[in-house]
N, C-alpha and C. Protein backbone atom coordinates (compact mmCIF):
# COMPACT_ATOMS: atom_id res chain seq x y z
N UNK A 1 15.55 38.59 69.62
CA UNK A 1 15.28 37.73 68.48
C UNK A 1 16.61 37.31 67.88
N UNK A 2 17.26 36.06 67.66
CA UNK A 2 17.67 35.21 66.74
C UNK A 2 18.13 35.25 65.78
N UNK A 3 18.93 34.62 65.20
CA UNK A 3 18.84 34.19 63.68
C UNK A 3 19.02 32.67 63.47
N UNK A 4 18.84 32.27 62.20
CA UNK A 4 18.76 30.83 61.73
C UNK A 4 20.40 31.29 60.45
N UNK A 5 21.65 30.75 60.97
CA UNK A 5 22.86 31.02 60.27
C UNK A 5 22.81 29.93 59.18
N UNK A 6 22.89 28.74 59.58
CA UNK A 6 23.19 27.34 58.89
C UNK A 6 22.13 26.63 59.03
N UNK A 7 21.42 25.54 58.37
CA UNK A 7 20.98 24.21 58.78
C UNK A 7 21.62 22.92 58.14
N UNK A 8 21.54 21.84 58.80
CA UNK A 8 22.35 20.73 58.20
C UNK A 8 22.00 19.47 58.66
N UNK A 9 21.76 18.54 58.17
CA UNK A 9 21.73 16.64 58.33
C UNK A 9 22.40 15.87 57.64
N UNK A 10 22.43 14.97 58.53
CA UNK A 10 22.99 13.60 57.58
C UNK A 10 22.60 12.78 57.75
N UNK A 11 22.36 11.70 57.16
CA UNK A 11 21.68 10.24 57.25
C UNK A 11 22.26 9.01 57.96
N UNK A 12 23.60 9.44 58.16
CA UNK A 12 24.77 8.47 58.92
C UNK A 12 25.00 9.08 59.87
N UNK A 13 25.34 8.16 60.84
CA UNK A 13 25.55 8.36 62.10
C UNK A 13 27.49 8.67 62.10
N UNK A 14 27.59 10.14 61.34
CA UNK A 14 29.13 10.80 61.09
C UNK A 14 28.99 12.00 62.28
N UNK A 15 30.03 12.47 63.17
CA UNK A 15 30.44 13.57 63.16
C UNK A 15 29.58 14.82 63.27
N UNK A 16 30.16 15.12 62.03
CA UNK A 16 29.98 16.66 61.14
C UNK A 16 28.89 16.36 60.48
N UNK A 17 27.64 17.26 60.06
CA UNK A 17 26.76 17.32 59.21
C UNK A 17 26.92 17.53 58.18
N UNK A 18 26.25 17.71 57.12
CA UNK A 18 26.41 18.37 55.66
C UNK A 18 25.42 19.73 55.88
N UNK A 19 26.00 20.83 55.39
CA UNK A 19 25.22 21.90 55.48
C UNK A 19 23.76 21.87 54.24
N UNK A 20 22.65 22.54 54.35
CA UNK A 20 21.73 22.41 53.53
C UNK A 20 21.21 23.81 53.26
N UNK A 21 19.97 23.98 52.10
CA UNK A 21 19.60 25.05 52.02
C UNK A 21 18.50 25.41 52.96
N UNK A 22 17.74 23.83 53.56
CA UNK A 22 16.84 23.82 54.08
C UNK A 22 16.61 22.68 54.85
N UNK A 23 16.39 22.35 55.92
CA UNK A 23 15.67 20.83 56.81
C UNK A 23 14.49 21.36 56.78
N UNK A 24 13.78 20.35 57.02
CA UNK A 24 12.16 20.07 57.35
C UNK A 24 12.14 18.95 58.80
N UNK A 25 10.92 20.22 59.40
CA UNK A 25 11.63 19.15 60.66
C UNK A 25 10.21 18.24 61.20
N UNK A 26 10.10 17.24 61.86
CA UNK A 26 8.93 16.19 62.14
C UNK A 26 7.96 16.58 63.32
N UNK A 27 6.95 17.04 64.02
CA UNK A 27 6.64 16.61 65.00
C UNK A 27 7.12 14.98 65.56
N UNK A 28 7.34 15.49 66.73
CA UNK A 28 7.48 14.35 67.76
C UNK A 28 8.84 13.14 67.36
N UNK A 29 9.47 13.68 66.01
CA UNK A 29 10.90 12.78 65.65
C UNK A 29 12.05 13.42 65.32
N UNK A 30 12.11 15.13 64.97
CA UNK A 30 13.15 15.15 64.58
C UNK A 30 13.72 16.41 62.81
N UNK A 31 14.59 15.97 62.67
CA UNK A 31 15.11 16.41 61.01
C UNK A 31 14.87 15.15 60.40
N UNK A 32 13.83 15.52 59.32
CA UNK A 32 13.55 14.22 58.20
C UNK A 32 14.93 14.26 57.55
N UNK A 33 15.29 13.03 57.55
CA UNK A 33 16.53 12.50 56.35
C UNK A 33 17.45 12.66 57.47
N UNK A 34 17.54 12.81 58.88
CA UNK A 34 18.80 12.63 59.70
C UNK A 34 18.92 10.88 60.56
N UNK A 35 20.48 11.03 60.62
CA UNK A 35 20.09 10.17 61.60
C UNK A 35 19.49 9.68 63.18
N UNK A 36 19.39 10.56 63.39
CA UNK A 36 18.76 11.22 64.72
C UNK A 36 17.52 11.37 64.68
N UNK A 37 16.67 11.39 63.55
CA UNK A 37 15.28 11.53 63.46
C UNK A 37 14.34 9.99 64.03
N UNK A 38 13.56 10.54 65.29
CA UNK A 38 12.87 9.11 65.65
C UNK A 38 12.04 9.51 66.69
N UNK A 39 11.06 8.83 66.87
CA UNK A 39 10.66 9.09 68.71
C UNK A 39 11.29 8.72 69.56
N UNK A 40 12.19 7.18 69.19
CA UNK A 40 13.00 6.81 70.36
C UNK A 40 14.65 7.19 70.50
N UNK A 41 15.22 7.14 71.52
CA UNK A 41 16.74 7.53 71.31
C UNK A 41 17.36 6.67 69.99
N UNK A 42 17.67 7.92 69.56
CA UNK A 42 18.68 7.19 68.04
C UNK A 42 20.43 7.66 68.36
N UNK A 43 20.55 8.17 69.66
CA UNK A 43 22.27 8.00 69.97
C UNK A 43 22.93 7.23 70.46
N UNK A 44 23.81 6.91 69.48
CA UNK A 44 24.34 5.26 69.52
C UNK A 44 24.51 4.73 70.65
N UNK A 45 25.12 5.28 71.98
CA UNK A 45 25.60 4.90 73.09
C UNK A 45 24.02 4.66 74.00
N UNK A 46 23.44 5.55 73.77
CA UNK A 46 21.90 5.19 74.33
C UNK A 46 21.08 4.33 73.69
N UNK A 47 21.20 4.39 72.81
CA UNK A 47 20.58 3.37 72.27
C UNK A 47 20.86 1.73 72.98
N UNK A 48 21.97 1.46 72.51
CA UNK A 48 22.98 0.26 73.02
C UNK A 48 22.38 0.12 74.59
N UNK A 49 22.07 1.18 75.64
CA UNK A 49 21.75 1.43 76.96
C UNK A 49 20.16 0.83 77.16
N UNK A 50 19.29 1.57 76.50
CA UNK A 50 17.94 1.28 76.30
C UNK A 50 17.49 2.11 74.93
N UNK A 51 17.39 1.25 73.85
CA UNK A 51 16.66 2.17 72.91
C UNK A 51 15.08 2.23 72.83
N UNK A 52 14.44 1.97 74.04
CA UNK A 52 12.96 2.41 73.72
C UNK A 52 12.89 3.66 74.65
N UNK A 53 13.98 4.34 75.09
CA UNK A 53 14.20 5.84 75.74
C UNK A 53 13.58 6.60 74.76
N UNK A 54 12.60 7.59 75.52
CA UNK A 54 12.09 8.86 74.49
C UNK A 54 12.99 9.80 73.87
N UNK A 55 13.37 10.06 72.52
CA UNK A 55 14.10 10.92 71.75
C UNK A 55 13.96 12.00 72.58
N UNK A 56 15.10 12.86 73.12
CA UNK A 56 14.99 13.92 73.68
C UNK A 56 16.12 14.80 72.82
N UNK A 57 16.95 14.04 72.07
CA UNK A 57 17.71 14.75 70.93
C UNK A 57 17.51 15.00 69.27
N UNK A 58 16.10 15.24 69.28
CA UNK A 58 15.56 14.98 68.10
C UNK A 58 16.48 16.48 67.32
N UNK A 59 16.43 17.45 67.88
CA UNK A 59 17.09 18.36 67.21
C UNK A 59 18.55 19.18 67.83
N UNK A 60 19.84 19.12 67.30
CA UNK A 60 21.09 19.75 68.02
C UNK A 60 21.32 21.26 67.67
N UNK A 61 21.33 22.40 68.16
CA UNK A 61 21.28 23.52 68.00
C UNK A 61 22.36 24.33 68.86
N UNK A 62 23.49 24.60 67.70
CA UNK A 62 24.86 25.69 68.63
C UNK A 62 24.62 26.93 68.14
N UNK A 63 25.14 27.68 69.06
CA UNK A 63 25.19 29.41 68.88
C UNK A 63 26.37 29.70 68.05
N UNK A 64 26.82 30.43 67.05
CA UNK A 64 27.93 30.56 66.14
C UNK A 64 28.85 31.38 66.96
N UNK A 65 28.35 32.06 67.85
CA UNK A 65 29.11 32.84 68.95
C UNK A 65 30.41 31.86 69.34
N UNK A 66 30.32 30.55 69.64
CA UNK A 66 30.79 29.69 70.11
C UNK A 66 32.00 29.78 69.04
N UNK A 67 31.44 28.98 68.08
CA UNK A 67 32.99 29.49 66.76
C UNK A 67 34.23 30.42 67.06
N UNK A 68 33.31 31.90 67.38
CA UNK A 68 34.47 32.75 67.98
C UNK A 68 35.06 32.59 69.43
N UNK A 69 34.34 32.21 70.18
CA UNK A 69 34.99 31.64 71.32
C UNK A 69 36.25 31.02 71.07
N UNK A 70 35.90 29.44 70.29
CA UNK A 70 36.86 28.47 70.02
C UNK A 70 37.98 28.84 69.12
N UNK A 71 37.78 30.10 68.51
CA UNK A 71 39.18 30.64 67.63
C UNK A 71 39.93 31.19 68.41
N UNK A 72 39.27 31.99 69.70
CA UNK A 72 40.19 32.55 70.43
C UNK A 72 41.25 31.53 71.00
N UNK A 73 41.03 30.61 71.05
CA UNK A 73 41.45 29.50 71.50
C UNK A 73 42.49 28.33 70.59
N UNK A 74 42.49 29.13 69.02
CA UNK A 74 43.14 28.27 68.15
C UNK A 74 42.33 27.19 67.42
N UNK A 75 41.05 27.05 67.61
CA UNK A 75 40.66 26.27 66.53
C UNK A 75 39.96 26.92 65.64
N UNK A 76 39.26 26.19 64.60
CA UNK A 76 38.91 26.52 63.46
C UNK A 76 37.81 26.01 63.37
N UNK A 77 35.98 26.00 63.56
CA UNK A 77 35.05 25.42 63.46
C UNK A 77 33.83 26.21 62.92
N UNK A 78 33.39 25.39 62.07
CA UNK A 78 32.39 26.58 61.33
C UNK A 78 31.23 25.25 61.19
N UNK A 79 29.46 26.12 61.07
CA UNK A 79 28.56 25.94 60.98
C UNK A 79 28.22 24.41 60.42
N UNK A 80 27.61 23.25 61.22
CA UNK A 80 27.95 21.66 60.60
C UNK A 80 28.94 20.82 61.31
N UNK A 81 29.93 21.59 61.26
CA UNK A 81 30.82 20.70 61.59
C UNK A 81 30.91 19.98 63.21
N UNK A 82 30.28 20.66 64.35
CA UNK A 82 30.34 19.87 65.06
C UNK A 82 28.78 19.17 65.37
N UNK A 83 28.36 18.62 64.35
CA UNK A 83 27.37 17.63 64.09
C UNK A 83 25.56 18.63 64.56
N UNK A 84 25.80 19.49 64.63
CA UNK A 84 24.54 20.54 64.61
C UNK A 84 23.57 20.67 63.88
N UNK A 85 22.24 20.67 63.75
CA UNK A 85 21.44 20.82 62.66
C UNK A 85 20.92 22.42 62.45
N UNK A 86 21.03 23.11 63.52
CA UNK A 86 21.26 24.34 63.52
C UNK A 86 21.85 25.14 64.33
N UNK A 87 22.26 25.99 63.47
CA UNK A 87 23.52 27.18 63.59
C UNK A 87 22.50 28.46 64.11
N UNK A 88 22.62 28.95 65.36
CA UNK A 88 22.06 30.19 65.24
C UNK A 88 23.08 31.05 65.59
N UNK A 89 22.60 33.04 65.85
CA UNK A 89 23.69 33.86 66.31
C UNK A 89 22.32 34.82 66.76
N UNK A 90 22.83 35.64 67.66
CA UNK A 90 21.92 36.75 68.53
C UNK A 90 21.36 35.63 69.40
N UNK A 91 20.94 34.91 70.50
CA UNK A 91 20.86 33.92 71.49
C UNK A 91 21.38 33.28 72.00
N UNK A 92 21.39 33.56 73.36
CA UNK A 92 22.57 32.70 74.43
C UNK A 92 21.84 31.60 74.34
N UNK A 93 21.57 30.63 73.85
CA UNK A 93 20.75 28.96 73.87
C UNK A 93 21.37 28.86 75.15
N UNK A 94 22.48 28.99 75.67
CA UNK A 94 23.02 27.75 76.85
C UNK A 94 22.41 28.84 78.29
N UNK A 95 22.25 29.65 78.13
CA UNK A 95 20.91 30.39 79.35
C UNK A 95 19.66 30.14 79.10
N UNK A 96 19.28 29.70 77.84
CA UNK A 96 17.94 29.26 77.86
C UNK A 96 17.66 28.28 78.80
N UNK A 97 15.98 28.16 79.97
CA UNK A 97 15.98 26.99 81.03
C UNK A 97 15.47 25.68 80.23
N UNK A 98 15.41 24.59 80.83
CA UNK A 98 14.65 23.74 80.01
C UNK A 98 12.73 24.02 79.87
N UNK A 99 12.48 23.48 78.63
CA UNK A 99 10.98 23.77 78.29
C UNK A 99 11.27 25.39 77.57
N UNK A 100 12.25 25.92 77.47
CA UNK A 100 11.71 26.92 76.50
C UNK A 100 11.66 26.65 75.08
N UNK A 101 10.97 27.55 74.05
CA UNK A 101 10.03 26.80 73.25
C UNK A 101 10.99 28.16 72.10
N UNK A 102 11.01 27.59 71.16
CA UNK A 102 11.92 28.16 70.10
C UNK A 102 10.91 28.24 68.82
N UNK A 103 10.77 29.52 68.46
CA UNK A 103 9.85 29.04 67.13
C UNK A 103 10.71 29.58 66.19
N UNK A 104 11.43 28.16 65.13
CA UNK A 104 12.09 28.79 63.89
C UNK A 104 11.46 28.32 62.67
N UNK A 105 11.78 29.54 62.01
CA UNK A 105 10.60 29.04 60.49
C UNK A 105 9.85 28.78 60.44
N UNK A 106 8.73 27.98 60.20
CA UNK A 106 7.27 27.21 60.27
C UNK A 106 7.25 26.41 61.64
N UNK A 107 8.39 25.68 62.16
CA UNK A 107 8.63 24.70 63.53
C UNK A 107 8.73 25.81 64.91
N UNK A 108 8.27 25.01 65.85
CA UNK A 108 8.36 24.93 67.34
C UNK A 108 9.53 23.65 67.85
N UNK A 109 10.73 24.36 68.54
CA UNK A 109 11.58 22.97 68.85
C UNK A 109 11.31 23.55 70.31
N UNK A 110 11.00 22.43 70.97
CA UNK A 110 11.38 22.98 72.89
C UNK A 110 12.48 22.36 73.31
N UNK A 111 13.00 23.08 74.21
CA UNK A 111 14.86 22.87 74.74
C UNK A 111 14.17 21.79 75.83
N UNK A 112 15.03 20.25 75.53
CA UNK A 112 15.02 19.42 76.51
C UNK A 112 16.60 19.43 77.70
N UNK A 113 17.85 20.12 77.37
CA UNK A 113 18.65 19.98 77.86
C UNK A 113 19.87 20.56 76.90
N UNK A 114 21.24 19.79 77.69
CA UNK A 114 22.46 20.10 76.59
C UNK A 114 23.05 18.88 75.95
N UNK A 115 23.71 19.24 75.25
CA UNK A 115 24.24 18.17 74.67
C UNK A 115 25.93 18.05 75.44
N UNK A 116 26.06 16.94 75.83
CA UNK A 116 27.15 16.62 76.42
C UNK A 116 28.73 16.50 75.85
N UNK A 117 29.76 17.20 75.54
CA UNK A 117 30.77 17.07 74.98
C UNK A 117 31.41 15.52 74.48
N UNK A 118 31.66 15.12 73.68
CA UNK A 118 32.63 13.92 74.06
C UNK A 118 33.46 13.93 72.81
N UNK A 119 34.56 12.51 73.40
CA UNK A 119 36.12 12.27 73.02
C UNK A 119 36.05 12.54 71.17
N UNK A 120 34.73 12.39 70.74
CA UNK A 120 34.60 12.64 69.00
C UNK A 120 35.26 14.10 68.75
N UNK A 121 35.06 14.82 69.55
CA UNK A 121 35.49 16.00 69.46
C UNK A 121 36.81 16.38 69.35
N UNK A 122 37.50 15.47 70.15
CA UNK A 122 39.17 15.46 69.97
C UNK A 122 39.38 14.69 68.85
N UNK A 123 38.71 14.12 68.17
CA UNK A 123 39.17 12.72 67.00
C UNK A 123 38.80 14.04 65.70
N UNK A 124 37.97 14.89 66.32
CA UNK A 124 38.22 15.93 65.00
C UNK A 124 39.06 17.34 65.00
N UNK A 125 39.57 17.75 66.11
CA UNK A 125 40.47 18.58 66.74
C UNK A 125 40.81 18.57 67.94
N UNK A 126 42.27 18.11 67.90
CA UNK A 126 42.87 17.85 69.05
C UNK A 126 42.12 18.61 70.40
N UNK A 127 41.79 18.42 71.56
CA UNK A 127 41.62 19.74 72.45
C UNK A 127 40.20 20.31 72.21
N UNK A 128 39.63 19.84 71.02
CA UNK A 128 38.21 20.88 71.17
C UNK A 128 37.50 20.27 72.42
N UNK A 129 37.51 19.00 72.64
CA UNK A 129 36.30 18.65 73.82
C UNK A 129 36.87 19.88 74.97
N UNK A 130 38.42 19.47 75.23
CA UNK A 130 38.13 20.66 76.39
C UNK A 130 37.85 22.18 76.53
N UNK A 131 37.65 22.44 75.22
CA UNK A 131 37.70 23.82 74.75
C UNK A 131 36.08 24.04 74.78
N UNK A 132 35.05 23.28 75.20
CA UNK A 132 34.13 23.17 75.13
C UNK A 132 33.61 23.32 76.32
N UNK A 133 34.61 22.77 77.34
CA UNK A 133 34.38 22.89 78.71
C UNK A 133 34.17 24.11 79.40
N UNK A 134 33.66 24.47 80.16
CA UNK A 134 34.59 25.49 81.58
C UNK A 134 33.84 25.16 82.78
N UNK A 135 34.18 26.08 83.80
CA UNK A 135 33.45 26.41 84.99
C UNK A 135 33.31 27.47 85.38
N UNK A 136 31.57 27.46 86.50
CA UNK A 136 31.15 28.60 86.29
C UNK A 136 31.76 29.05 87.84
N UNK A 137 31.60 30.23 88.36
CA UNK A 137 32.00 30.90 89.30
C UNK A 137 31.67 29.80 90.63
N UNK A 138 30.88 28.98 90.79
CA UNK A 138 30.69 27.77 91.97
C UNK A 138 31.61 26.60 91.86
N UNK A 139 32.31 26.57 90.38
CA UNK A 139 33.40 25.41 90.03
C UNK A 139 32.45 24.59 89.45
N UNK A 140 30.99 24.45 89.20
CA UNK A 140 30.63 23.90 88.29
C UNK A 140 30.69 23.97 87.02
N UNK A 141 30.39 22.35 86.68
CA UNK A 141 30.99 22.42 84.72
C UNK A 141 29.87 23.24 84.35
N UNK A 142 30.21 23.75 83.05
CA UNK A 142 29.57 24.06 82.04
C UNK A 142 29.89 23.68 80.58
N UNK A 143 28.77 23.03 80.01
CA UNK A 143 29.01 22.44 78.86
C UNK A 143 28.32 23.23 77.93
N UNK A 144 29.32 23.88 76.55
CA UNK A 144 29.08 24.97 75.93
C UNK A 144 28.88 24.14 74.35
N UNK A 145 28.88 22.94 74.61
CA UNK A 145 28.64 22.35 72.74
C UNK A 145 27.67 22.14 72.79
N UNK A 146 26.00 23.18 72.93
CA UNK A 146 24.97 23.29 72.23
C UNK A 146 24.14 22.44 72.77
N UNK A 147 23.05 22.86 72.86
CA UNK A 147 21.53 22.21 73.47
C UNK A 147 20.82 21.39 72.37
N UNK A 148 19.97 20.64 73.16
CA UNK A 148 18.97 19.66 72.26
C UNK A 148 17.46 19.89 72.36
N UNK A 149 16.83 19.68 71.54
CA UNK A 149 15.40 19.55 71.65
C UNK A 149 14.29 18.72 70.94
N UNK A 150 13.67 19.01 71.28
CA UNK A 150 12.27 18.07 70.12
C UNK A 150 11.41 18.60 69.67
N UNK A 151 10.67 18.01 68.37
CA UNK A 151 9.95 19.23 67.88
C UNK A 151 8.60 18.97 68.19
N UNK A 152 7.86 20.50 68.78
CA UNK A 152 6.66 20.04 68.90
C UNK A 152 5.41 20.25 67.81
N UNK A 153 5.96 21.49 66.65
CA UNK A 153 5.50 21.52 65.58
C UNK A 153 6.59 21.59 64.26
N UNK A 154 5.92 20.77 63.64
CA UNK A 154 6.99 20.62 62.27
C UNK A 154 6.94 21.32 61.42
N UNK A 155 7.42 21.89 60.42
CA UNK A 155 7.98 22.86 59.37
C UNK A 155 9.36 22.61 58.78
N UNK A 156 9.66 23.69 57.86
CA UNK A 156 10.99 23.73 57.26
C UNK A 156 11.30 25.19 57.91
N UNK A 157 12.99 25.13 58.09
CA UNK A 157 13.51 26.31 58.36
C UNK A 157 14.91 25.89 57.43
N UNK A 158 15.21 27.81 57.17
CA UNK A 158 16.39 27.84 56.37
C UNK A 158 17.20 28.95 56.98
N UNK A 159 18.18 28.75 56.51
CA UNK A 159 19.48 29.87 56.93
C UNK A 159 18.75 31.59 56.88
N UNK A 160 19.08 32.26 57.73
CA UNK A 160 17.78 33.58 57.50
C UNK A 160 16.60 33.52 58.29
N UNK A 161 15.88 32.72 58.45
CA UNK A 161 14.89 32.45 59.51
C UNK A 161 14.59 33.16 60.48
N UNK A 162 14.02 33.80 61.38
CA UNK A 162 14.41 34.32 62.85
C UNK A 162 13.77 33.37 63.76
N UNK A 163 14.63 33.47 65.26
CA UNK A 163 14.46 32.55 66.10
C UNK A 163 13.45 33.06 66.92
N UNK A 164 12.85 32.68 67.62
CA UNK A 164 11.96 33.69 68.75
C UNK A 164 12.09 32.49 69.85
N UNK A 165 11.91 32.81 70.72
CA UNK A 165 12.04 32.36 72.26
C UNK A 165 11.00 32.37 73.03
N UNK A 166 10.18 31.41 73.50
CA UNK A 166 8.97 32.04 74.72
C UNK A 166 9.54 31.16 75.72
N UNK A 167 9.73 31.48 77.48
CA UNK A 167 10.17 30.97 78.03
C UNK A 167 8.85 30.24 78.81
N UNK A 168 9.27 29.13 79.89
CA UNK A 168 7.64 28.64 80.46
C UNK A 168 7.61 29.16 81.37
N UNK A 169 6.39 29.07 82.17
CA UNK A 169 5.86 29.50 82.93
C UNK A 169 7.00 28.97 84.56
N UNK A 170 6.30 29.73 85.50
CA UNK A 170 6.75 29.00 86.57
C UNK A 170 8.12 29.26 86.83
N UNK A 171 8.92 28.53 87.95
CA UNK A 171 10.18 28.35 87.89
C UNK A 171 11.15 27.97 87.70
N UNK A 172 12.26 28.52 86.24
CA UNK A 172 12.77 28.25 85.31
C UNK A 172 13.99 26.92 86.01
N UNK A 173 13.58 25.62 85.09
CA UNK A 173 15.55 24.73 85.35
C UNK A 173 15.93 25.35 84.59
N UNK A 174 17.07 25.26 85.09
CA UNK A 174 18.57 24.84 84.30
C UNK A 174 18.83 23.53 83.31
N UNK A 175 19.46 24.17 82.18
CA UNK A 175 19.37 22.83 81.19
C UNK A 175 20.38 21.86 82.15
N UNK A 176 19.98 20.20 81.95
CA UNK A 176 21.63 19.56 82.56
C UNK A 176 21.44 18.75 81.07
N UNK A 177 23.00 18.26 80.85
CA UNK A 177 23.22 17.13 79.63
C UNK A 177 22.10 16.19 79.49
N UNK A 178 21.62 16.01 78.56
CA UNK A 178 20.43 14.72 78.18
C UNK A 178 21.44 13.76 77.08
């Protein structure tokens, strides 16, 4: 079991989030009051691509574990700031397969994939995109800036929360970038 560290949105398409006491999150769109909240892709570059693509980033979720990772490393990143709506700690999210089903607070989010690093990351610390990077023992990437999902039941969750995990049935993917 989980925890719920941080939650956070913003209404502009910035960066970094604003941390909150609480989100409320949508079936089938998202964090109400974000910009990311929709059925259809609301990320700018996809959008621009095809925006009647199904929202598969309705919700961004990093492990705080990661934080300490990235200090070992010389940076400095705390809960929000790399555009997350939630912060958890006790869960490897990036071993979670896709379709596992997260119940935090009153909501159900299911893991559609990861979220893909990019150059924003260096425009807010030099080096974090690659600090985000690695490879795993086959020389494949691994992308460690946090998974996405959608919600399949809506609620509010707050900092404190516990996470719970049910994995699906069958035989588990591997998240890839959405």
């Amino acid at each position: 079991m989980g925890l719920v560290i941080s939650v956070s949105l913003d209404r502009r398409h910035r960066f970094s989030k604003a941390a909150a006491d609480e989100i409320t999150l949508i079936a089938g769109e998202g964090v109400a009051g974000d910009a990311h909240c929709g059925v259809t892709v609301k990320h700018r570059s996809r959008a621009r691509f095809n925006p009647t693509l199904p929202n598969l980033r309705q919700v961004h979720m990093i492990q705080a574990e990661l934080f300490d990772e990235l200090a070992t490393k010389g940076f400095v990143v705390g809960p929000a700031e790399l555009g997350e709506n939630i912060t958890t700690s006790g869960i490897d999210l990036l071993a979670l397969p896709t379709g596992a089903r997260l119940a935090i607070g009153d909501a159900v989010v299911e893991i559609t994939g990861l979220r893909n690093p990019c150059i924003q990351m260096d425009r807010f610390q030099d080096g974090l995109m690659q600090a985000t990077l690695d490879r795993d023992a086959k020389g494949g990437l691994v992308r460690k800036a946090g998974i996405m999902g959608i919600v399949l039941t809506g609620g509010r969750i707050r900092p404190g929360d516990a996470v719970a995990v049910t994995l699906p049935e069958g035989p588990h993917r591997p998240l890839q970038k959405v």
